[in-house]
Protein backbone atom coordinates (compact mmCIF):
# COMPACT_ATOMS: atom_id res chain seq x y z
CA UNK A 1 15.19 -1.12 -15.95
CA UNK A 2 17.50 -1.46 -18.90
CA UNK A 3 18.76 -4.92 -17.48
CA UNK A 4 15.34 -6.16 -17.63
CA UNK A 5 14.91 -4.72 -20.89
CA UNK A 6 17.85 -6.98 -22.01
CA UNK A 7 16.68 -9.46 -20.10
CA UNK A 8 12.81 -9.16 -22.34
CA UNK A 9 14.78 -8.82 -25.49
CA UNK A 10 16.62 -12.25 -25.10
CA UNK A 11 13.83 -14.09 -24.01
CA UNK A 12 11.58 -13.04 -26.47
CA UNK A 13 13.94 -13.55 -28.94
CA UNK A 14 14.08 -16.79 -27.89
CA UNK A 15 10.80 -17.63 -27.54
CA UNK A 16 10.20 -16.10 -31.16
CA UNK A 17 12.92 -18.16 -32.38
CA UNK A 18 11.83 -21.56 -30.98
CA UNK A 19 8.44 -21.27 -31.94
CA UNK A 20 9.20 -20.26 -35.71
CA UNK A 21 11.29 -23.57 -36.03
CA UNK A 22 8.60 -25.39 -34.29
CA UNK A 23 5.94 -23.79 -36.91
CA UNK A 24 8.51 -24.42 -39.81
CA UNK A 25 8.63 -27.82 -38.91
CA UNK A 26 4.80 -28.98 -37.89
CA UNK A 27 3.52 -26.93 -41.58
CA UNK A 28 6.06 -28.94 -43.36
CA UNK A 29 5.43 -32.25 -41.72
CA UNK A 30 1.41 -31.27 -42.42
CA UNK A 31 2.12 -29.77 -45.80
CA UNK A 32 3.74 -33.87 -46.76
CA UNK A 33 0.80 -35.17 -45.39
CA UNK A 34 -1.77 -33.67 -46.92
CA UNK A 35 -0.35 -33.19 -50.58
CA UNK A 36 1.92 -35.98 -50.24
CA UNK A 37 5.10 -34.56 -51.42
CA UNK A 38 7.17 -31.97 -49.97
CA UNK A 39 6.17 -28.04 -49.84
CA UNK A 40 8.38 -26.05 -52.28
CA UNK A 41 11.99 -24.68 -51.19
CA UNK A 42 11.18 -21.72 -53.54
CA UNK A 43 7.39 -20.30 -53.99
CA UNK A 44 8.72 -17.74 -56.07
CA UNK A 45 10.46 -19.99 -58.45
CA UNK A 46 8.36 -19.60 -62.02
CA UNK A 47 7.69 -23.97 -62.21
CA UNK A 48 5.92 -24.07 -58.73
CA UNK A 49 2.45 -23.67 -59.80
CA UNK A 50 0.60 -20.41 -58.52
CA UNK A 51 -1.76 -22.46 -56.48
CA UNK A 52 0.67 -24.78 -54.79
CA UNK A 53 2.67 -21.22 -54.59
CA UNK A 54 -0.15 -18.87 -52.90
CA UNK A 55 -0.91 -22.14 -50.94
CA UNK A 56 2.23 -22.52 -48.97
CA UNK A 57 2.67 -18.95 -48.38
CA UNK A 58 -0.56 -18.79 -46.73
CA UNK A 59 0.09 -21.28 -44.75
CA UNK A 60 3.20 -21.21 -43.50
CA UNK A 61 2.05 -17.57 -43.28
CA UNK A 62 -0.17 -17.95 -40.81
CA UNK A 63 1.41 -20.48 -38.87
CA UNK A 64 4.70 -19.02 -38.44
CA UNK A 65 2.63 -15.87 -37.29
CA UNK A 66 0.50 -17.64 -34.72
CA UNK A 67 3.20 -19.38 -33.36
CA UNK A 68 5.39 -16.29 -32.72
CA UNK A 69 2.30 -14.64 -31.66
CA UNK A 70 1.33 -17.46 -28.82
CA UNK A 71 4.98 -18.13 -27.86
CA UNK A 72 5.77 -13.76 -27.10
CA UNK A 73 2.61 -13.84 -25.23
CA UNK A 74 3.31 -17.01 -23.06
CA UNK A 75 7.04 -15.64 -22.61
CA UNK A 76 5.33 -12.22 -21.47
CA UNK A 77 3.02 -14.08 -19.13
CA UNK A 78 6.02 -15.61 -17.40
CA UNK A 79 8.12 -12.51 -17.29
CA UNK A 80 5.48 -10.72 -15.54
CA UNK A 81 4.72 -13.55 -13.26
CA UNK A 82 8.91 -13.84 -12.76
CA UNK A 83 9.04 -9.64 -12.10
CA UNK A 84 5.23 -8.53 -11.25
CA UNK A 85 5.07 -5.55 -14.31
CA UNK A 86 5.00 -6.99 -17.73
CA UNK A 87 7.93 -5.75 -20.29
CA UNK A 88 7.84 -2.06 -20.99
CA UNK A 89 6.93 -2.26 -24.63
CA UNK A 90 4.10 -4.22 -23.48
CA UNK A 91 2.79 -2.26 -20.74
CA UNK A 92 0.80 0.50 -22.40
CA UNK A 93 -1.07 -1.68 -24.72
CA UNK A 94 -4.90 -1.31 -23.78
CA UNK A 95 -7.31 -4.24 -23.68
């Protein structure tokens, strides 16, 4: 069991990883074609307005999120389709 737990661990970390550069990516590419310019490298920073500020944390927010969210699940789907149980920290969740 611990071998597939490292075996979980990598590929959800994986998974995770991959889809939080893909999110990074498609919100910026979005964020430049909406507004027009590109989304700022430092919300916190006092000159980014608080609107453009709240703006981009929301949304890259929620992106980010969803993406990690649909990529664990789809990486769960396979590893219990690859090993017939799901991983163990998944296993007890109820539906």
């Amino acid at each position: 069991m611990a071998s597939g737990s490292k075996v979980w661990s990598l590929f959800g970390l994986a998974a995770t990883v991959g889809a939080t550069i893909a999110a990074r990516k498609g919100i910026t590419a979005a964020w430049k074609l909406s507004t027009g310019k590109k989304p700022p490298s430092n919300p916190e920073h006092p000159d980014v307005s608080m609107g453009e500020a709240v703006a981009w944390a929301v949304a890259s927010g929620v992106a980010v999120g969803l993406a990690r969210m649909l990529a664990t699940r789809k990486a769960a789907d396979y590893y219990r389709r690859s090993t017939g149980h799901l991983p163990a920290n998944l296993e007890d969740v109820e539906v």
